[in-house]
Structures are given as structure tokens and as C-alpha cells.
Protein backbone atom coordinates (compact mmCIF):
# COMPACT_ATOMS: atom_id res chain seq x y z
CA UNK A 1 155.65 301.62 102.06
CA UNK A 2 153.33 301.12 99.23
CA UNK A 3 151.04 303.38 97.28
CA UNK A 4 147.46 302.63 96.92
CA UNK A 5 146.12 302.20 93.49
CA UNK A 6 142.92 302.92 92.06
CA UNK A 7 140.88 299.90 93.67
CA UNK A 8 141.62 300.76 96.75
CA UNK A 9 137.78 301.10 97.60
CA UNK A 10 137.25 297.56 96.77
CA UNK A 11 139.77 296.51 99.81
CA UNK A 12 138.59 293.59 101.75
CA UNK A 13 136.18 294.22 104.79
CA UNK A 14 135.56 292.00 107.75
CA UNK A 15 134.08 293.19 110.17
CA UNK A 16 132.96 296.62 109.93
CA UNK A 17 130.36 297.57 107.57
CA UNK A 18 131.83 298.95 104.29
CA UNK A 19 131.32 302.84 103.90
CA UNK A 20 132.78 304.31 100.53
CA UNK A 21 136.70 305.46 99.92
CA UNK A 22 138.06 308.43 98.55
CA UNK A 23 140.52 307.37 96.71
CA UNK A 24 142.02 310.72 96.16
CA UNK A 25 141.76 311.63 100.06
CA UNK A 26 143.43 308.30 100.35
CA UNK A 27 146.51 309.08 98.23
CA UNK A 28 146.97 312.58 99.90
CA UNK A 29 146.95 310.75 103.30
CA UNK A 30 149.38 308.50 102.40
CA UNK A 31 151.75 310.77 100.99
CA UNK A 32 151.20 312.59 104.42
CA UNK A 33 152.51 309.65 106.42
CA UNK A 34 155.56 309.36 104.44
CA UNK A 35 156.01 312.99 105.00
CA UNK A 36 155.55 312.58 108.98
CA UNK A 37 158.42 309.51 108.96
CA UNK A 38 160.75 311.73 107.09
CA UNK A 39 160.35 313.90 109.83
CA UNK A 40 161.09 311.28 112.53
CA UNK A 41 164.60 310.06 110.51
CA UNK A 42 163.41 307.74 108.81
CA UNK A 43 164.03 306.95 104.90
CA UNK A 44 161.07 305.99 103.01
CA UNK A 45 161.86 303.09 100.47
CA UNK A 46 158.65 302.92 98.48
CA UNK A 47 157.40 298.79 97.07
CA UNK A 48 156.23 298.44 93.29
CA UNK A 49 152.69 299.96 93.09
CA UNK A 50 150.54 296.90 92.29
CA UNK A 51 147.23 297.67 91.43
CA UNK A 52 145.72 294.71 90.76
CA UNK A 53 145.94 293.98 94.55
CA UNK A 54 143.25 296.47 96.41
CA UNK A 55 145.01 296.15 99.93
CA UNK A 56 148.42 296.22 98.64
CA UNK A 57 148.85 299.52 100.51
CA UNK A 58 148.70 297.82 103.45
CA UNK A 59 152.04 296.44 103.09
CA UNK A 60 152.93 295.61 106.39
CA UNK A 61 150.92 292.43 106.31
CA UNK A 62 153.27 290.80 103.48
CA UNK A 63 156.53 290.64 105.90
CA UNK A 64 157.73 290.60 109.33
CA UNK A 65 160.92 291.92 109.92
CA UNK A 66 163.01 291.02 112.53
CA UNK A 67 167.14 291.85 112.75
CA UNK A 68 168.29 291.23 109.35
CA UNK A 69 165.41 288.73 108.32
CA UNK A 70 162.66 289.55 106.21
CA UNK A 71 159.85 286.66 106.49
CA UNK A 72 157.17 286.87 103.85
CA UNK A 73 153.73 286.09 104.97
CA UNK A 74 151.26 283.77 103.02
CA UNK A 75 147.75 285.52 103.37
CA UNK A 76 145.06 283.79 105.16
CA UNK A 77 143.01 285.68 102.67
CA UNK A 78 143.52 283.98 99.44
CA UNK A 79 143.36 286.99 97.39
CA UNK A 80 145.99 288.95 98.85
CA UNK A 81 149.01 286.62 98.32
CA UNK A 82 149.90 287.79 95.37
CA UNK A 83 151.31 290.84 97.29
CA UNK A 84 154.28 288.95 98.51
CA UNK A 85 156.23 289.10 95.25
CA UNK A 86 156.55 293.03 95.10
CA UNK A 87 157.55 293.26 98.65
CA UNK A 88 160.17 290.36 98.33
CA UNK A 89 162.03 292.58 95.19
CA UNK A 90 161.96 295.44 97.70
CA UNK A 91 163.66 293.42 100.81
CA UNK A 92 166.37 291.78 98.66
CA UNK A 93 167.27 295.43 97.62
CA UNK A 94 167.14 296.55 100.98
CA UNK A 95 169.91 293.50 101.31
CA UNK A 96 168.20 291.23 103.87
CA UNK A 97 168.37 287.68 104.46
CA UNK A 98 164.70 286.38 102.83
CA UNK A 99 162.28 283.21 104.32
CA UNK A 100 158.64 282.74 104.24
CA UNK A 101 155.54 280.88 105.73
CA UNK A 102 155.04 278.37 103.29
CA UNK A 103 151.96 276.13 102.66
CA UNK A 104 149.70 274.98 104.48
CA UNK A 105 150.40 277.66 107.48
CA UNK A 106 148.97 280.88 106.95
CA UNK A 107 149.91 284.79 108.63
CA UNK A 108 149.28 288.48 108.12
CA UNK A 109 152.05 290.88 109.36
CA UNK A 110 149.06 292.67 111.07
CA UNK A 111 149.38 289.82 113.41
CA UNK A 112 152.54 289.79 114.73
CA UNK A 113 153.44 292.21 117.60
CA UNK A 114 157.26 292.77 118.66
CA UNK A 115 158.17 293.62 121.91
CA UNK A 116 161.93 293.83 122.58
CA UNK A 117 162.79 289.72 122.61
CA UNK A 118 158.84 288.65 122.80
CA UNK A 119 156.86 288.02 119.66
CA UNK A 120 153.28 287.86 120.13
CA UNK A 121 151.02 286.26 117.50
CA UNK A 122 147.62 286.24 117.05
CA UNK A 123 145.85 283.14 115.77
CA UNK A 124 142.65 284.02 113.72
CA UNK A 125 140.81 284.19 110.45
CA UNK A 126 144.20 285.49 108.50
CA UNK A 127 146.91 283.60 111.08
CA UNK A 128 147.33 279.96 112.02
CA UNK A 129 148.94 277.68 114.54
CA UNK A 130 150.99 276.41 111.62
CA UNK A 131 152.40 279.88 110.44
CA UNK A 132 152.87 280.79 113.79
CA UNK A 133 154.92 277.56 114.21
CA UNK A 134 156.95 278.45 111.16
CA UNK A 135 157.34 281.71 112.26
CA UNK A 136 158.84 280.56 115.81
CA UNK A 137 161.38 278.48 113.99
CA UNK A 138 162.69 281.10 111.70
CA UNK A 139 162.52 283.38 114.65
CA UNK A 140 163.92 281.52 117.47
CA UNK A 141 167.49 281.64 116.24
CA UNK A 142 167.45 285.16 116.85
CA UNK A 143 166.71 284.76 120.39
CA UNK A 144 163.07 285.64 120.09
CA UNK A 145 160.42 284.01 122.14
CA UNK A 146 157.38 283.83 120.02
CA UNK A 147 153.88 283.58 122.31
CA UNK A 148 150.77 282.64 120.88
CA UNK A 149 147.68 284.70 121.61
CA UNK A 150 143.72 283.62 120.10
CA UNK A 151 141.55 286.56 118.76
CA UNK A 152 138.11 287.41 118.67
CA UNK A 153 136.03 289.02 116.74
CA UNK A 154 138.93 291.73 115.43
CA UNK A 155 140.95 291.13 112.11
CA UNK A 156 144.18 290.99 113.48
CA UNK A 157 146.34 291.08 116.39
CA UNK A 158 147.50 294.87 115.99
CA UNK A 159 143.81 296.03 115.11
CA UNK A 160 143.41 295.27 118.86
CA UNK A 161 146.86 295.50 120.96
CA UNK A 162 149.88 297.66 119.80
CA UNK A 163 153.25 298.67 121.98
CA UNK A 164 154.60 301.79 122.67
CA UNK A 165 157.91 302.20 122.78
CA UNK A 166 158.87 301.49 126.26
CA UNK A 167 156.92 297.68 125.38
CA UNK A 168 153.57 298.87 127.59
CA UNK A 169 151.11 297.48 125.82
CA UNK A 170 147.84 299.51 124.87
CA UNK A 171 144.49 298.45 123.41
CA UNK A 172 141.14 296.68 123.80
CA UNK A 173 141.68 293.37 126.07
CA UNK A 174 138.49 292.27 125.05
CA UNK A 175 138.78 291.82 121.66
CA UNK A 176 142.10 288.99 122.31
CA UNK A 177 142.63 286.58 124.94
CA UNK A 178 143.63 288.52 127.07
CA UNK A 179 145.23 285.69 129.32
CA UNK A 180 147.95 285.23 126.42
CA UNK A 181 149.62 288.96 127.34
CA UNK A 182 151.07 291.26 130.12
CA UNK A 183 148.31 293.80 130.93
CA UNK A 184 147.07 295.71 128.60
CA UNK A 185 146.26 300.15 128.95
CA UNK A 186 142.99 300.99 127.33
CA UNK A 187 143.47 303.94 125.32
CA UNK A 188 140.76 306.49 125.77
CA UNK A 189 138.77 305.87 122.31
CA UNK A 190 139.41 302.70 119.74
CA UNK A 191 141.70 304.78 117.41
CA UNK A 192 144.00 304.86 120.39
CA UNK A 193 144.29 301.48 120.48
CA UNK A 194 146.85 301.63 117.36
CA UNK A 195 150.28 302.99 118.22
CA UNK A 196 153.52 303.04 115.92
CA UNK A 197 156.59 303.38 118.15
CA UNK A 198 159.18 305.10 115.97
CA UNK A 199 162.20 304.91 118.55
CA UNK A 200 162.94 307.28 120.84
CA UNK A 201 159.75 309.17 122.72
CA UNK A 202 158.43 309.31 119.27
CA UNK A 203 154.93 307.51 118.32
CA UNK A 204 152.67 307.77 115.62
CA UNK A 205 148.94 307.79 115.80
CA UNK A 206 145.82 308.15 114.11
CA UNK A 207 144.12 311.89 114.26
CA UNK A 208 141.13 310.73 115.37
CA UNK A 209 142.15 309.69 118.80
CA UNK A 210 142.31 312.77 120.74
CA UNK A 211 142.18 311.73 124.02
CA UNK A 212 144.74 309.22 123.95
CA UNK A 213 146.72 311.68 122.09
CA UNK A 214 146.46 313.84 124.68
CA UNK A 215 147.49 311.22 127.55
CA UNK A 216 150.44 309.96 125.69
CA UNK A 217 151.70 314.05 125.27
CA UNK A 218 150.66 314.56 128.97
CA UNK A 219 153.12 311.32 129.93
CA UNK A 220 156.13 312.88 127.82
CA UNK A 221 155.77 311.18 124.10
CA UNK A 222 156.45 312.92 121.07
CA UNK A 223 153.14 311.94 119.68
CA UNK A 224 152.89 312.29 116.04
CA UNK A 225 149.39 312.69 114.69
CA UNK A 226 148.29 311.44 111.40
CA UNK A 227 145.04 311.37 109.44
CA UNK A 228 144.23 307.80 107.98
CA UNK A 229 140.47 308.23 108.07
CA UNK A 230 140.62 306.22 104.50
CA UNK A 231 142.25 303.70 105.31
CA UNK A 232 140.64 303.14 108.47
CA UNK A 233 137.42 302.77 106.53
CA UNK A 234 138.94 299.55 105.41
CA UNK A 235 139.58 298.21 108.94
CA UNK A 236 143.55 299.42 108.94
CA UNK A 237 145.71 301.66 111.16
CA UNK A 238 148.67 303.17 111.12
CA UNK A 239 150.64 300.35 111.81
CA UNK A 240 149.25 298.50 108.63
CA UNK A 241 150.79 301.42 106.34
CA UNK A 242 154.47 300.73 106.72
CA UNK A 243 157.36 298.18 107.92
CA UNK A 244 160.27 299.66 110.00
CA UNK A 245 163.55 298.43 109.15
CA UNK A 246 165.72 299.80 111.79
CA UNK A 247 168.69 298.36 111.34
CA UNK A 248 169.84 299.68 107.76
């Protein structure tokens, strides 16, 4: 994970209409998350604050993970690339093995969905066919099968379609092609859409989606609640906050 700095306000917005950030709210949600993984088992290894970089928080989008490979992303939004070099201290600590996307593809971690052996990436305004190429080498001599899948109007892959832990995939069709995927269970409100499987029967989700909260409890998850209302001001979820390294 990564704390937000003081800019966070001044994160990049797509397409939602900008609404102002607490910055303060923000930073006590944040630290709430961490506390809610802690609870799960996991151990939080926190990324050099960089506060020159507004979205830096949402650190998930600078690396994909897979086994012992940490692949760092090269933004399709110019201004966030300078995120990388933080994140790549903090991998080579964690001791893995370290590639990247390198000119001219482009990818966001927020685009890049793992499900057991299948990788599914979504090709839009931050992802192209190039990273995704580069990605599929690095990737395919781990046995991973990377599949491509075009987005619509959404930012990335995982702001429309995320996994639960058994790999069902739930979301909002529309917003992908949906052609490119297995089917896809709409949650019962957009929050809902965003699900971080945490092993086990455990999954985190944003507060705000009650009803699909509800379904997931009533279908025997250990759903795990969080409040991200800040963040999600700035078009992220909880997937965007952290990146699981489950191997250590």
C-alpha cells in the first residue's frame, strides 16, 4: 500500500464529474483498510509516500503481480509514470524477480484481472494492445493465458468486472465487451461491482454497497466492509488501494 499525500484532491478524473476530497477523511480511510487486511492475515508493507504524484495511493496500478514476478506498468496517463520508481524499491525488498512494460506499450494494474491461470486485460484509454502483448510474454512462462477484453466508456478493466474468490465474475457487462469473458453476476448497486478476494471466504468491499453485501453474506462470504467514499470520488475502488502478494 501507499499513503495519500496532500494532493490527493487533484487526482485525475475521467469520467465522473469531479466533486471535492477530504483529504483528512481520506487518510483515516486508508489507514482503515490497512487495519481491515491485518485482520484478514495479511502484512501490510507500506511504498515511499510520494507526494508529488496525486494518485500515487492508488498503487495497484504501478505493478501486476503474478507468482514471484513483479511487472511494472508504464501509465497510459503520462503523468502518473513517475509512480513506478517507488513501487519498484518496494518489490525488490519484498525479493521478487522485477520486469516492466516498456515503451511504446502502455498498462494500468487497474486493468488486469487474475483468475486462477486466466489473465484478462482490458484495452482502453490507460492499456494497449502492445502492453498487453508484453504482458502475455512475461506472463506466459508462468503458465498464464492472458485474454484480451475492449472497454467502454469505464477507466479500467476492474472499475467494471472484479472476481470473487471462487473466479465468478461480478460487475457491469455493459461497460466491457462483454463477448471477451465468462458471464458476468451483476451486483445489486455499482459499488458492488468491485470485489477484493482475500483468500479463503474472505472479500473486501466498499460500504456503500449494501445490497450486494448482503447477497455475498447470504451465499456464505466473509464479507469485509470498508468505507472508501474518498477515494471513490476519484473513480477508484477497493481493489485500486493495494497489491496482494500471496506468496511471501
Amino acid at each position: 500500500m501507499r499513503r495519500p499525500g496532500p494532493g490527493l484532491a487533484q487526482g485525475i478524473v475521467t469520467h465522473i464529474e469531479r466533486v471535492e476530497v477530504d483529504p483528512v477523511l481520506a487518510a483515516r480511510q486508508y489507514t482503515i483498510y490497512q487495519e481491515v487486511l491485518s485482520s484478514a492475515g495479511w502484512r501490510v508493507f507500506e511504498v515511499d509516500a510520494a507526494p508529488e504524484h496525486p494518485d500515487s495511493v492508488f498503487v495497484e496500478d504501478s505493478v501486476v503481480v503474478c507468482g514471484d514476478l513483479a511487472v511494472l506498468t508504464r501509465s497510459g496517463a503520462p503523468e502518473r509514470r513517475g509512480e513506478v520508481d517507488g513501487v519498484e524499491a518496494a518489490v525488490r525488498r519484498l525479493g521478487l524477480r522485477v520486469a516492466r512494460i516498456e515503451p511504446p506499450g502502455v498498462m494500468d494494474g487497474g486493468d488486469v484481472l487474475q483468475v486462477g491461470a486466466t489473465v484478462y486485460v482490458g484495452l482502453g484509454g490507460r492499456t494497449d494492445e502492445a502492453g498487453a502483448a508484453q504482458l502475455e510474454r512475461l506472463l506466459k512462462p508462468l503458465g498464464r493465458e492472458v485474454r484480451r477484453v475492449p472497454l467502454g466508456a469505464v477507466l479500467h478493466l476492474k472499475s467494471a468486472v472484479t472476481a470473487l474468490g471462487d473466479g465468478t465474475l461480478i460487475g457491469l457487462e455493459e461497460l466491457v465487451d462483454a463477448s471477451a469473458l465468462p458471464p458476468v453476476r451483476r451486483p445489486a448497486e455499482e459499488p458492488g461491482a468491485h470485489v477484493l478476494p482475500l483468500g479463503g471466504r474472505d472479500v473486501l468491499i466498499s460500504a456503500a454497497a449494501h445490497g450486494t453485501v448482503h447477497e455475498l453474506a447470504g451465499q456464505g462470504w466473509r464479507v469485509l466492509p470498508v468505507d472508501i467514499s474518498e477515494f471513490e470520488k476519484l473513480e477508484a475502488c477497493v481493489t485500486c488501494l493495494s497489491v496482494l502478494v500471496p506468496d511471501l
